[in-house]
PDB file of N, CA and C in Angstrom:
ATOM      1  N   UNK A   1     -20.357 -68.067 -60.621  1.00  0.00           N
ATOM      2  CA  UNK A   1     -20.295 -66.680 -60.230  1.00  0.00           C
ATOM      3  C   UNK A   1     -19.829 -66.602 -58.772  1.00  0.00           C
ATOM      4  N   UNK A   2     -19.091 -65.426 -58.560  1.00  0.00           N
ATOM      5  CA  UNK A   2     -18.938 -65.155 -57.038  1.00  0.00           C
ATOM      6  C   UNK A   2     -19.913 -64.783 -56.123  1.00  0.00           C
ATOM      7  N   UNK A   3     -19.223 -64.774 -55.321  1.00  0.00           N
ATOM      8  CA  UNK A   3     -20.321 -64.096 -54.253  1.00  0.00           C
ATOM      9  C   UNK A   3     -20.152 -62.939 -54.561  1.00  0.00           C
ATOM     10  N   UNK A   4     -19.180 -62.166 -54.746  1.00  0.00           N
ATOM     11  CA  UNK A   4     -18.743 -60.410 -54.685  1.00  0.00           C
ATOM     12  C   UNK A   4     -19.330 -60.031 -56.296  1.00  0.00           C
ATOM     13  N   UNK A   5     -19.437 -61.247 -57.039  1.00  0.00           N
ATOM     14  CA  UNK A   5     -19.905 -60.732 -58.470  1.00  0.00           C
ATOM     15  C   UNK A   5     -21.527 -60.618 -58.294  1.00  0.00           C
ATOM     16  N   UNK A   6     -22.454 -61.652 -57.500  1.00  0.00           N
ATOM     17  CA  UNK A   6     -23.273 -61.874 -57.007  1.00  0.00           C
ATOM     18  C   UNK A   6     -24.167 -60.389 -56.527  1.00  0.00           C
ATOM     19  N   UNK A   7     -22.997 -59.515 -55.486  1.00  0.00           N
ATOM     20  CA  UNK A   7     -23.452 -58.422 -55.021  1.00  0.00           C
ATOM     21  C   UNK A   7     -23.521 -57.520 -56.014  1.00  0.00           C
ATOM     22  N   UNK A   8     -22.145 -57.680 -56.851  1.00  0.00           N
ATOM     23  CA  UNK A   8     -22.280 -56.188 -58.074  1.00  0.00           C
ATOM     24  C   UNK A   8     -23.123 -56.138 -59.086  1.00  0.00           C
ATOM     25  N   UNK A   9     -23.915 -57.741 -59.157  1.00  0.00           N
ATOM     26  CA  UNK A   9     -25.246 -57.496 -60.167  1.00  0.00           C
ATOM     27  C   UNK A   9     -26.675 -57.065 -58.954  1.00  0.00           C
ATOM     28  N   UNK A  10     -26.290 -57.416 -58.218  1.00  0.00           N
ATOM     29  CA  UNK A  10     -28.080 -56.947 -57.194  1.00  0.00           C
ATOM     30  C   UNK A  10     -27.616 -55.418 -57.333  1.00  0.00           C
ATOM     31  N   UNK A  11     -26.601 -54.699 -56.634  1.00  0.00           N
ATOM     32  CA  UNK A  11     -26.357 -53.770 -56.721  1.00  0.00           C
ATOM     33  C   UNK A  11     -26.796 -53.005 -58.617  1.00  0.00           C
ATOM     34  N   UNK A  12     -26.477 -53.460 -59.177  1.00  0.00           N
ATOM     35  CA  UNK A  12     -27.116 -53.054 -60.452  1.00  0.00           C
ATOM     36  C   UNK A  12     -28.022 -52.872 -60.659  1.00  0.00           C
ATOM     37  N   UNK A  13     -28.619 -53.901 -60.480  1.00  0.00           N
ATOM     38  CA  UNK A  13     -30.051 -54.305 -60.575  1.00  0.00           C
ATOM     39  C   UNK A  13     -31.328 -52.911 -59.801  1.00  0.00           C
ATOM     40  N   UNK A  14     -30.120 -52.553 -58.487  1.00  0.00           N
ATOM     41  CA  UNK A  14     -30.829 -51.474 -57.524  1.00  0.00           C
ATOM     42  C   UNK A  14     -31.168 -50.678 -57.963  1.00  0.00           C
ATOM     43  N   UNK A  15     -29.797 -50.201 -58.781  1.00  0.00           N
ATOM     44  CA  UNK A  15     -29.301 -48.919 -59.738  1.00  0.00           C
ATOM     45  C   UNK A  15     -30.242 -48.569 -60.954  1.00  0.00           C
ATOM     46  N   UNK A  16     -30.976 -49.681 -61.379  1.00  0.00           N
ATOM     47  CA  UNK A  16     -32.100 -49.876 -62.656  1.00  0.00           C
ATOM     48  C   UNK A  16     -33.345 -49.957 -62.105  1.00  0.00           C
ATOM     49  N   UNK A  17     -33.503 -50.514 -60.819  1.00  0.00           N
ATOM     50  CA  UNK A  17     -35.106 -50.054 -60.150  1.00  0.00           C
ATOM     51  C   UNK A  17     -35.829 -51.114 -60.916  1.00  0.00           C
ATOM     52  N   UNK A  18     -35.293 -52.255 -60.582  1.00  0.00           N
ATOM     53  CA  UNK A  18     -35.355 -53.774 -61.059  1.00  0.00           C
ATOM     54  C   UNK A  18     -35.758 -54.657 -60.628  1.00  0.00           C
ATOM     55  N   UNK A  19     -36.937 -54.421 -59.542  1.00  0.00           N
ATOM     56  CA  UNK A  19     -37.173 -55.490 -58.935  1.00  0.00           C
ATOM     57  C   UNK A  19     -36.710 -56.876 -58.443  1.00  0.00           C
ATOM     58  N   UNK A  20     -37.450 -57.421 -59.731  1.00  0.00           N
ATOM     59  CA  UNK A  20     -37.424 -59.002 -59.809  1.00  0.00           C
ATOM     60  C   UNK A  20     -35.784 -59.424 -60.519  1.00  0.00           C
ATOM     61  N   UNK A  21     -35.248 -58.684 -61.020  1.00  0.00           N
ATOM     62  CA  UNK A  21     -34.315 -58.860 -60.998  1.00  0.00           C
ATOM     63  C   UNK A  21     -33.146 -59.463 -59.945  1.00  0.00           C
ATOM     64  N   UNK A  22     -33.573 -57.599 -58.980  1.00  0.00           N
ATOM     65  CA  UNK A  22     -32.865 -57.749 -57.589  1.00  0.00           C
ATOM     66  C   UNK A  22     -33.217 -58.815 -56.824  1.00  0.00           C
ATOM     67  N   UNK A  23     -34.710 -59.645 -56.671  1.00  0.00           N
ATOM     68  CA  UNK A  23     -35.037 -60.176 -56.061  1.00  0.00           C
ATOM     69  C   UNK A  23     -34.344 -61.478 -56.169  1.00  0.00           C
ATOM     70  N   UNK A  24     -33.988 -61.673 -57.381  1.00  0.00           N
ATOM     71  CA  UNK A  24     -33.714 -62.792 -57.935  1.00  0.00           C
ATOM     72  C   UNK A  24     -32.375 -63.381 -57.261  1.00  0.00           C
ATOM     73  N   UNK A  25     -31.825 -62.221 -56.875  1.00  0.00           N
ATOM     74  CA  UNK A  25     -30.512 -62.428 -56.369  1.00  0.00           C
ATOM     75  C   UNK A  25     -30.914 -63.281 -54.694  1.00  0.00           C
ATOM     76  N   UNK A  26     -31.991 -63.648 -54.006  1.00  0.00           N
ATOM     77  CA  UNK A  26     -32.442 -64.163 -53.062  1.00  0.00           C
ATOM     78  C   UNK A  26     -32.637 -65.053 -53.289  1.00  0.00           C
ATOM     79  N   UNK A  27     -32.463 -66.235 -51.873  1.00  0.00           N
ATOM     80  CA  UNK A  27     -33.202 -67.609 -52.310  1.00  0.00           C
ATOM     81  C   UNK A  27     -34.521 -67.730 -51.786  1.00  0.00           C
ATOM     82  N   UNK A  28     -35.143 -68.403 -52.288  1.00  0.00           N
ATOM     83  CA  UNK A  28     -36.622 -68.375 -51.956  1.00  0.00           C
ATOM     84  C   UNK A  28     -37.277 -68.233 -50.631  1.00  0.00           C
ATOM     85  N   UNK A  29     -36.170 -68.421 -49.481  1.00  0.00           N
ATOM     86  CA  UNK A  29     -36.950 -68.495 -48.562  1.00  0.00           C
ATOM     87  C   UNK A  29     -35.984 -67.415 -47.459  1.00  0.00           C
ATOM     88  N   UNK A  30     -35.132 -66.906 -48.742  1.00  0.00           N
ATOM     89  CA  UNK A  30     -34.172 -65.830 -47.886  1.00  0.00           C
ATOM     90  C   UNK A  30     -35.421 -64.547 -46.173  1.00  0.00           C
ATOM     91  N   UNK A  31     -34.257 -63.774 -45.896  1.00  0.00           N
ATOM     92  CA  UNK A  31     -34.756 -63.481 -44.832  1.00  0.00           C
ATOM     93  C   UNK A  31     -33.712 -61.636 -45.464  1.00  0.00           C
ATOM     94  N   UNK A  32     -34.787 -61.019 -45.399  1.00  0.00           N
ATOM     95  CA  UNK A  32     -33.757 -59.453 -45.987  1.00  0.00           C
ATOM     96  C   UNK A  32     -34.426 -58.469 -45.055  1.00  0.00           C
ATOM     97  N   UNK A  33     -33.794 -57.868 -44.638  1.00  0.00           N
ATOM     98  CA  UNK A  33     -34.000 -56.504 -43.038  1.00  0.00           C
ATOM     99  C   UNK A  33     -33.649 -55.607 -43.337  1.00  0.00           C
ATOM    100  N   UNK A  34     -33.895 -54.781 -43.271  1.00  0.00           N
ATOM    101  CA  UNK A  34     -33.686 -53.399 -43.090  1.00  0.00           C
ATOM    102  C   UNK A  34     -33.803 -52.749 -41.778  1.00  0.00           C
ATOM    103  N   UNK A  35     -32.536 -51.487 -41.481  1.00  0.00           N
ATOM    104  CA  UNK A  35     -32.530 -51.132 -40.121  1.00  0.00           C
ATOM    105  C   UNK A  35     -33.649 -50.748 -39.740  1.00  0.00           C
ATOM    106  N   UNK A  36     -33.945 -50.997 -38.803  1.00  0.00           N
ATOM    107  CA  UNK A  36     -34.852 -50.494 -37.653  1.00  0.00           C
ATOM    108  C   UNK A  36     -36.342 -51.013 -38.266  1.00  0.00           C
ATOM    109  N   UNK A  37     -36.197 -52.011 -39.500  1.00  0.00           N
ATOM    110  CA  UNK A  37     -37.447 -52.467 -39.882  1.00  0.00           C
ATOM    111  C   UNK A  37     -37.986 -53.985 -39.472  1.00  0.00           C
ATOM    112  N   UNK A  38     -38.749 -54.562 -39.481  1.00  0.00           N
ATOM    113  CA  UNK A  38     -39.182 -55.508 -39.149  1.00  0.00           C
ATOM    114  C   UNK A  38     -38.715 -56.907 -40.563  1.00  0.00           C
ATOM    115  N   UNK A  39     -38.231 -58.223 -40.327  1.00  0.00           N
ATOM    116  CA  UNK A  39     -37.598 -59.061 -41.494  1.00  0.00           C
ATOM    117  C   UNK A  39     -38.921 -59.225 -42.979  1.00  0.00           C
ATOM    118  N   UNK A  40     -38.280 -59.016 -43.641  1.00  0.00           N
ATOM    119  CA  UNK A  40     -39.244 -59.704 -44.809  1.00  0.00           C
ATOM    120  C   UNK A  40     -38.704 -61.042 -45.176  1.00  0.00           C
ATOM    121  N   UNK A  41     -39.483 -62.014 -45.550  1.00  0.00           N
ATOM    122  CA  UNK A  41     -39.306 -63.336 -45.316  1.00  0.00           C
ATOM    123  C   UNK A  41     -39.624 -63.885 -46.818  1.00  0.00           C
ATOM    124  N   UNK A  42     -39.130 -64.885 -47.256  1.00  0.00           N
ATOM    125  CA  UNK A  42     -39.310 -65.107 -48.999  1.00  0.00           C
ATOM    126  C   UNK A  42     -39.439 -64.229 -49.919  1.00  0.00           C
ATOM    127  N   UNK A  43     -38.472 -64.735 -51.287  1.00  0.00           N
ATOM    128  CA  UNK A  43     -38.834 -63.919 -52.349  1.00  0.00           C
ATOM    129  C   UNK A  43     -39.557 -62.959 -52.523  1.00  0.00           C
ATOM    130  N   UNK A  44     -40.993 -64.150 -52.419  1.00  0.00           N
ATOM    131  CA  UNK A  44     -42.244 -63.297 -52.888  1.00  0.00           C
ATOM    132  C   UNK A  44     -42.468 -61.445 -52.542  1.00  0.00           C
ATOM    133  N   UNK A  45     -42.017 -61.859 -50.852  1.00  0.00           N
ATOM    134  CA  UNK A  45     -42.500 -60.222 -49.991  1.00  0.00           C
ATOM    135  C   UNK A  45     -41.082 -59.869 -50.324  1.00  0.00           C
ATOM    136  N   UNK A  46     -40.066 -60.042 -50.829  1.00  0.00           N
ATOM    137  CA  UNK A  46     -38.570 -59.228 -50.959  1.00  0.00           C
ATOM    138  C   UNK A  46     -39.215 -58.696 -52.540  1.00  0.00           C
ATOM    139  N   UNK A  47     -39.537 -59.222 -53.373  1.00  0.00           N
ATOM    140  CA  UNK A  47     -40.213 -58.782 -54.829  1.00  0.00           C
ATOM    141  C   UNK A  47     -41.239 -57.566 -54.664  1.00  0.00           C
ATOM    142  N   UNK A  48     -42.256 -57.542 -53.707  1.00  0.00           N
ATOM    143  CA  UNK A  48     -43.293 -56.596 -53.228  1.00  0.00           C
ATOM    144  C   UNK A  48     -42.382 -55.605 -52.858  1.00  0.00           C
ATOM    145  N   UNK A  49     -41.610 -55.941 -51.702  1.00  0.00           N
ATOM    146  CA  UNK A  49     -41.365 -54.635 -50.838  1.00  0.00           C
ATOM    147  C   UNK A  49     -40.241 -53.634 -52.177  1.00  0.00           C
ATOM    148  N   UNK A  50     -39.715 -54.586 -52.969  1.00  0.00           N
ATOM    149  CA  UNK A  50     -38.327 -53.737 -53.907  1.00  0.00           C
ATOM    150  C   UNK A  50     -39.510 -53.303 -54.783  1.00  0.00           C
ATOM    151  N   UNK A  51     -40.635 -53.680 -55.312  1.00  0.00           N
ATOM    152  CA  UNK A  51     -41.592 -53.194 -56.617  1.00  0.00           C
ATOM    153  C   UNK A  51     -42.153 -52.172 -55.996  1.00  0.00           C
ATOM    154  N   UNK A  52     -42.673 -51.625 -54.722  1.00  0.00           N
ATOM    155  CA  UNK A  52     -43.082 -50.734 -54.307  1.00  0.00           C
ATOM    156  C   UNK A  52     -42.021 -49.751 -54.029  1.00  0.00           C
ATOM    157  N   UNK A  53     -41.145 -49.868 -53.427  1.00  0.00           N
ATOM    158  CA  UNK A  53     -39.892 -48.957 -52.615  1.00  0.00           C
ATOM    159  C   UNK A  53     -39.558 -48.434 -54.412  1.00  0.00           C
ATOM    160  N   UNK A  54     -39.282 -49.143 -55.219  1.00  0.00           N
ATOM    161  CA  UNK A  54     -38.694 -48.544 -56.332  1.00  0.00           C
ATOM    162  C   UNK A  54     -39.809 -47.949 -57.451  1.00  0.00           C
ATOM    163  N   UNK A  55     -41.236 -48.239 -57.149  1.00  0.00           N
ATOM    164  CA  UNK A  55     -41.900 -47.602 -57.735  1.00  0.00           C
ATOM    165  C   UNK A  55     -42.655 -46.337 -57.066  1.00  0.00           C
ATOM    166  N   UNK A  56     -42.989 -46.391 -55.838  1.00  0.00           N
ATOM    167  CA  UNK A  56     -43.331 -45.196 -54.951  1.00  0.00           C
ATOM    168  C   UNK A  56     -42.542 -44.543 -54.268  1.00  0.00           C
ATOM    169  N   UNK A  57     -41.383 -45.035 -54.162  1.00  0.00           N
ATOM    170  CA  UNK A  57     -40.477 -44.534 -52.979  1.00  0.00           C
ATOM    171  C   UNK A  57     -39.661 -42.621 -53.885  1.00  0.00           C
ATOM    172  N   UNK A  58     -38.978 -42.338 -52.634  1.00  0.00           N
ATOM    173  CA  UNK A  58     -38.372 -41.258 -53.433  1.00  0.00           C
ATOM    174  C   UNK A  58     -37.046 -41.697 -54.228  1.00  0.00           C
ATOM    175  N   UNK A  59     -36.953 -40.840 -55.042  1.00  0.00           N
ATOM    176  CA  UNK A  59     -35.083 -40.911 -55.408  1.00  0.00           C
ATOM    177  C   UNK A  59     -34.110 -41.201 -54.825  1.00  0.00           C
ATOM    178  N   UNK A  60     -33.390 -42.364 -54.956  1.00  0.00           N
ATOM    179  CA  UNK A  60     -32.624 -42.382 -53.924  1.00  0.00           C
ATOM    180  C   UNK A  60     -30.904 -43.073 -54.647  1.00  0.00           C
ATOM    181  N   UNK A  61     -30.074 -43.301 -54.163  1.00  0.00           N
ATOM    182  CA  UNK A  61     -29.127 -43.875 -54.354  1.00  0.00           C
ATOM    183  C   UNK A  61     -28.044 -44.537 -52.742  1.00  0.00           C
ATOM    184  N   UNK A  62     -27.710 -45.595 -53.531  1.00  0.00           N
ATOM    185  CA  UNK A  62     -26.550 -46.512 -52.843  1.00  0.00           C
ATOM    186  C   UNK A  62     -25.477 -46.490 -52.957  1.00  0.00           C
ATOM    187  N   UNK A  63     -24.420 -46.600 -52.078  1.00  0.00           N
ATOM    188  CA  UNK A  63     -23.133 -46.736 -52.900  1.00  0.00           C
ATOM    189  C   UNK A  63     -22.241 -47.842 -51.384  1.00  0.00           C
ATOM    190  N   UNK A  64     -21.574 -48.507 -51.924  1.00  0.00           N
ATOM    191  CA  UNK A  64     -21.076 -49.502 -51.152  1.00  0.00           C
ATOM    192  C   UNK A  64     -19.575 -49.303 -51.337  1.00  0.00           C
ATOM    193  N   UNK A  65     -19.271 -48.966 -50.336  1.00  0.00           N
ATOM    194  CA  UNK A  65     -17.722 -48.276 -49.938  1.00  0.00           C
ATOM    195  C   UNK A  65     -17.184 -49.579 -49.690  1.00  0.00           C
ATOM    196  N   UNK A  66     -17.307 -50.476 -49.338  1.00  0.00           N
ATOM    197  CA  UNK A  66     -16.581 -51.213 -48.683  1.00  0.00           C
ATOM    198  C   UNK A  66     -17.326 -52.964 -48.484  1.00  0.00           C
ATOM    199  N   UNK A  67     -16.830 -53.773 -49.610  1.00  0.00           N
ATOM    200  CA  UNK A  67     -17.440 -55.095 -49.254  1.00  0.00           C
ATOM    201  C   UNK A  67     -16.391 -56.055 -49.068  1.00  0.00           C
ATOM    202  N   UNK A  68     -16.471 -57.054 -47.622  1.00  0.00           N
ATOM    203  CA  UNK A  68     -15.141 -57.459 -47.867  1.00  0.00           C
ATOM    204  C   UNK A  68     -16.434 -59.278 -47.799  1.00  0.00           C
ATOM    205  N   UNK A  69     -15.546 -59.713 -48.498  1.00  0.00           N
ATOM    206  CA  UNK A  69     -16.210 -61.465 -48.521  1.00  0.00           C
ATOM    207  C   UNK A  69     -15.518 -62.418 -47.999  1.00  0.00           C
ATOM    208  N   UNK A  70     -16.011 -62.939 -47.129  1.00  0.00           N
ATOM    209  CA  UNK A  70     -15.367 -64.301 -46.449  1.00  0.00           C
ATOM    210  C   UNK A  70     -15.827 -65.877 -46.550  1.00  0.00           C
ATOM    211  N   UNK A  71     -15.520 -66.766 -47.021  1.00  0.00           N
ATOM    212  CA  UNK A  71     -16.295 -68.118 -47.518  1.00  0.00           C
ATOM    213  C   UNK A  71     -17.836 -67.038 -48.255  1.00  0.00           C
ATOM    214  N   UNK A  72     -18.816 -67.808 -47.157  1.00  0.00           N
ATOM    215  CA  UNK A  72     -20.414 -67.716 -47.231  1.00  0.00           C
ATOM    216  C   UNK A  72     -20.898 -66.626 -46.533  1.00  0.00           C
ATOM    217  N   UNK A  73     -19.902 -65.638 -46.260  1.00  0.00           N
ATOM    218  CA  UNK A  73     -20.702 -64.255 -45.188  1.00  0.00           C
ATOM    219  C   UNK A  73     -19.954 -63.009 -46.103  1.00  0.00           C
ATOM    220  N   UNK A  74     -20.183 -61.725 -46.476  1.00  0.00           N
ATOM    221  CA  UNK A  74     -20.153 -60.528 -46.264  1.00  0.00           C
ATOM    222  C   UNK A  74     -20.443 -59.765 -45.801  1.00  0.00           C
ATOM    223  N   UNK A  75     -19.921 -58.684 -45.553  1.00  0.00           N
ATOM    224  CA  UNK A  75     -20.134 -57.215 -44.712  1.00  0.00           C
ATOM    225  C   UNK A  75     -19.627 -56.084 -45.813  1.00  0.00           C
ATOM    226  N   UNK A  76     -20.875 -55.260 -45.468  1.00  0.00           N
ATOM    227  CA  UNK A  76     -20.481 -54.123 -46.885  1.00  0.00           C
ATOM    228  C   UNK A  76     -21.163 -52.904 -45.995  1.00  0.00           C
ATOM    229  N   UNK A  77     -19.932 -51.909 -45.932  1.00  0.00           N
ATOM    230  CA  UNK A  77     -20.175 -50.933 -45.696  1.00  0.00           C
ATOM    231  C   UNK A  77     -20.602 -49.968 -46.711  1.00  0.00           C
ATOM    232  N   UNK A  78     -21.924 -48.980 -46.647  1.00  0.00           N
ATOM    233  CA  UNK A  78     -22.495 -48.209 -47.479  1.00  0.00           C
ATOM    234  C   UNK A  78     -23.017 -47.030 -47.039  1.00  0.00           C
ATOM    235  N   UNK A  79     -23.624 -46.492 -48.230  1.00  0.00           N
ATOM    236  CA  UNK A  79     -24.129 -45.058 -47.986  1.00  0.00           C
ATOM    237  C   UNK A  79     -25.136 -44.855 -48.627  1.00  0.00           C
ATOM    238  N   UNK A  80     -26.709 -44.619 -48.308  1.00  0.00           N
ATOM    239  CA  UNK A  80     -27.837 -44.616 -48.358  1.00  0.00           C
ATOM    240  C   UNK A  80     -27.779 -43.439 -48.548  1.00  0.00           C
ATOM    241  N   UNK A  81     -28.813 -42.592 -50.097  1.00  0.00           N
ATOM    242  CA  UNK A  81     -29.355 -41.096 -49.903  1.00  0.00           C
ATOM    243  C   UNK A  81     -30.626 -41.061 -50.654  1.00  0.00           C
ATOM    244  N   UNK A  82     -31.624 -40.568 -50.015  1.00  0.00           N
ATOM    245  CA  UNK A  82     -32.850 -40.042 -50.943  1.00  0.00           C
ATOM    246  C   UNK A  82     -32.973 -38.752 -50.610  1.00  0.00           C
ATOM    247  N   UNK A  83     -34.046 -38.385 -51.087  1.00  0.00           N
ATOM    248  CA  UNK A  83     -34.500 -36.858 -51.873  1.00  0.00           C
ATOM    249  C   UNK A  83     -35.441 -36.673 -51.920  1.00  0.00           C
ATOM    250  N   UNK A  84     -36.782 -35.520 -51.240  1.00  0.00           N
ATOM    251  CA  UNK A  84     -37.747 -35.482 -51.834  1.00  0.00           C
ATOM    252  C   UNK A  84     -37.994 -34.612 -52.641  1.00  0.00           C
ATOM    253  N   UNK A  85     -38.903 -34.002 -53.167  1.00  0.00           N
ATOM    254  CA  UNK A  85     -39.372 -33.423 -53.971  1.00  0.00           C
ATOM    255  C   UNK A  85     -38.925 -31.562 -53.450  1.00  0.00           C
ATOM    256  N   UNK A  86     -39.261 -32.150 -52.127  1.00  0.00           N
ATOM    257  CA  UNK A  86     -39.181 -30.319 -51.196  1.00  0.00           C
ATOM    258  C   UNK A  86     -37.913 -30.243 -50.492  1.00  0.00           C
ATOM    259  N   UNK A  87     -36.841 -30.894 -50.523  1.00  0.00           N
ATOM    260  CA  UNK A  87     -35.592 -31.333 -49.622  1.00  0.00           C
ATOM    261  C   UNK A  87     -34.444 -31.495 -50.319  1.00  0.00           C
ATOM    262  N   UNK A  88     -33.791 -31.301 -49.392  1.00  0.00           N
ATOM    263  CA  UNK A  88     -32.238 -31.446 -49.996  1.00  0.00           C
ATOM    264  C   UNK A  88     -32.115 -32.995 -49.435  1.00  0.00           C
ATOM    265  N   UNK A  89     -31.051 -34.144 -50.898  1.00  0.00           N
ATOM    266  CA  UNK A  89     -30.624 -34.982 -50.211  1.00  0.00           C
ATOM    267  C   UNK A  89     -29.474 -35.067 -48.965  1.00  0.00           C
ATOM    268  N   UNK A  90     -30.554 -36.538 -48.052  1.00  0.00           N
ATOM    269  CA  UNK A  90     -30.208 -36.736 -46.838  1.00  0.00           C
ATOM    270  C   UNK A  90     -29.493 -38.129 -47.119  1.00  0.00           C
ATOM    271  N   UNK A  91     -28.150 -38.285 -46.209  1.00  0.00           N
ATOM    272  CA  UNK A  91     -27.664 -39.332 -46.454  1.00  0.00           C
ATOM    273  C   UNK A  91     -27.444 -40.034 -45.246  1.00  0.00           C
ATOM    274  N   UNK A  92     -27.317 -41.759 -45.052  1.00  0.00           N
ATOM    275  CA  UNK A  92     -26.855 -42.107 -43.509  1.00  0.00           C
ATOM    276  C   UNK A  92     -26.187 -43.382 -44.161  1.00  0.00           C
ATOM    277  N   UNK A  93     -25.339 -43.797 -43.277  1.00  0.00           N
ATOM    278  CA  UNK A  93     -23.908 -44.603 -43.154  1.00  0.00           C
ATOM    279  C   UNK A  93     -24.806 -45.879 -42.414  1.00  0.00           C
ATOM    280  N   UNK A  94     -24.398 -47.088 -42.842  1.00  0.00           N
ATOM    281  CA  UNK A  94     -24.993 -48.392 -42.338  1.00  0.00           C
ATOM    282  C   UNK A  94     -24.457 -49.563 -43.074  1.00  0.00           C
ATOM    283  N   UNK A  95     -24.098 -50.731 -42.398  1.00  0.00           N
ATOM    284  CA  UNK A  95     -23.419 -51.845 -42.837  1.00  0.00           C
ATOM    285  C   UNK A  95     -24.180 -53.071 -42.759  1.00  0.00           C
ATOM    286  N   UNK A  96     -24.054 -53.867 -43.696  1.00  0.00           N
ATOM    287  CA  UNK A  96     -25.010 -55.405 -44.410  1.00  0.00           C
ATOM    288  C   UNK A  96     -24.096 -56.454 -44.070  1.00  0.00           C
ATOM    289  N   UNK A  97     -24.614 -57.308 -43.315  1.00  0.00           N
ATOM    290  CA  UNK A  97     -24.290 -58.328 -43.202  1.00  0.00           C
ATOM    291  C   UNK A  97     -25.177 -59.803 -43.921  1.00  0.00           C
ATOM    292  N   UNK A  98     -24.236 -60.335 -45.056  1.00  0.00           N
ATOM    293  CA  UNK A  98     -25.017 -61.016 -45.684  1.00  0.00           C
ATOM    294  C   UNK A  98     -24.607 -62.704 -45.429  1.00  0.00           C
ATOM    295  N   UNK A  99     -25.549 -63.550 -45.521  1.00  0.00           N
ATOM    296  CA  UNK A  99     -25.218 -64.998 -45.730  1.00  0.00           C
ATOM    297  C   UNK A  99     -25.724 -65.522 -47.112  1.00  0.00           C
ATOM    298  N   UNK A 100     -24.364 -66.347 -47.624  1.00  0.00           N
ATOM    299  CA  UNK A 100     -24.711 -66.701 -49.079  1.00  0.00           C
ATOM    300  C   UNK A 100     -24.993 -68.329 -48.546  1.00  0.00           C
ATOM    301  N   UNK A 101     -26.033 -68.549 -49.417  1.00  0.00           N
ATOM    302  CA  UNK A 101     -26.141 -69.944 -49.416  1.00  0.00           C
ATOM    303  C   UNK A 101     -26.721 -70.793 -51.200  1.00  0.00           C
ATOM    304  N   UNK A 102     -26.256 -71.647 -51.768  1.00  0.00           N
ATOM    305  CA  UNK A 102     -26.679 -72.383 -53.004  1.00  0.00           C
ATOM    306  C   UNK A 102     -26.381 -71.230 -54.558  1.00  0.00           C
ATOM    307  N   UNK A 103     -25.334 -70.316 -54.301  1.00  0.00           N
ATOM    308  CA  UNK A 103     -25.331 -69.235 -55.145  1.00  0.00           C
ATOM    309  C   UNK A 103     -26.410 -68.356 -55.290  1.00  0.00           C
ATOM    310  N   UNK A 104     -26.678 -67.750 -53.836  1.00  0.00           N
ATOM    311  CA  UNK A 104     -27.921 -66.698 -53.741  1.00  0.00           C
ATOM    312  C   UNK A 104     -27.502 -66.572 -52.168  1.00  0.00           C
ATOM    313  N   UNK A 105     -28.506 -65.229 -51.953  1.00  0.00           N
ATOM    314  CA  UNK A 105     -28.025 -64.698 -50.854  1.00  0.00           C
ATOM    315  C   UNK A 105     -29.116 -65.304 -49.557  1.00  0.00           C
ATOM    316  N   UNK A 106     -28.941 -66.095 -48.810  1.00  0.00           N
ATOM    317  CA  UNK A 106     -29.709 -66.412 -48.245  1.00  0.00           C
ATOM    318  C   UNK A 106     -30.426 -64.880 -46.890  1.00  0.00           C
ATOM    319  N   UNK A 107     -29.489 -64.526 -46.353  1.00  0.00           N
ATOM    320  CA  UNK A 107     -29.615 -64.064 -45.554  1.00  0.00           C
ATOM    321  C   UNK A 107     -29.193 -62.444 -45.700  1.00  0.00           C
ATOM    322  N   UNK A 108     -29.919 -61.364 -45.284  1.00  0.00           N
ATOM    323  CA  UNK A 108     -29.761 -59.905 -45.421  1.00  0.00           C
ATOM    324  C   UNK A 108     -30.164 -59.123 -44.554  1.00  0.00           C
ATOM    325  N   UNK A 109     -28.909 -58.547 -43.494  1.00  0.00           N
ATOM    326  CA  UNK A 109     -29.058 -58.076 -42.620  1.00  0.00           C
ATOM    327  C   UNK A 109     -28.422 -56.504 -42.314  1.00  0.00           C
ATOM    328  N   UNK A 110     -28.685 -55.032 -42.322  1.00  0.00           N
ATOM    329  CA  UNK A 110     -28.555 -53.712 -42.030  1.00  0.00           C
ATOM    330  C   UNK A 110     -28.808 -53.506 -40.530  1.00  0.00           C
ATOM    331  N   UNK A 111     -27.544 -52.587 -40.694  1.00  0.00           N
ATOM    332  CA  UNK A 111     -27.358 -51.990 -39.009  1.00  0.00           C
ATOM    333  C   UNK A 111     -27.047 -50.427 -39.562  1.00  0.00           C
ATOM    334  N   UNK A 112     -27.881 -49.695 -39.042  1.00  0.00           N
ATOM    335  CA  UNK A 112     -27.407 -47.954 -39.570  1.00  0.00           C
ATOM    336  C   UNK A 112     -26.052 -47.517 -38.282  1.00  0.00           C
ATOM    337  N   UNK A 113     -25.412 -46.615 -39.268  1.00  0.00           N
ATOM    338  CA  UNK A 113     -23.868 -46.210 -38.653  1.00  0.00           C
ATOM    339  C   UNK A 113     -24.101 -44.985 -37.348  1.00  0.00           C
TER     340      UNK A 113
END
């Protein structure tokens, strides 16, 4: 599998609110960030934080405008939107910088636009 095929199944996986699926796409001792959040470190807490975010979190959707792949690194520009219950969806612009390592993503890194 590719790396870019790699992304379009996690990305799926997002899209289905799939946890362990998504998680799966990590290597065990990967490192995944979110802007302005503090790193989550192994599987295990990347499995927690996606089983909660996709079971408590609000409605939300992704869409990735732009992934370009080089060897073992990507950068994917995207577009983040959730929704609450009382709100109109809010959307913000932010780009992933990823490191692939052993056919999994070792490394997962967000910067908001």
């Amino acid at each position: 599998m590719t790396h870019r095929q790699l992304l379009d199944q996690l990305f799926a996986a997002w899209r289905r609110g799939d946890a362990l699926r998504s998680a799966a796409h990590f290597a065990p001792d990967a490192t995944y960030r979110e802007a302005g959040r503090d790193p989550l470190v192994g599987r295990a807490a990347i499995v927690e934080h996606f089983t909660k975010f996709f079971r408590d979190g609000p409605r939300w959707e992704f869409h990735a405008d732009e992934t370009i792949v080089e060897g073992d690194r990507a950068a994917i520009a995207y577009r983040f939107a959730i929704v609450s219950d009382e709100g109109p969806w809010r959307e913000r612009s932010g780009c992933a910088f990823v490191v692939f390592a052993d056919g999994t993503i070792a490394q997962w890194r967000e910067y908001e636009g």
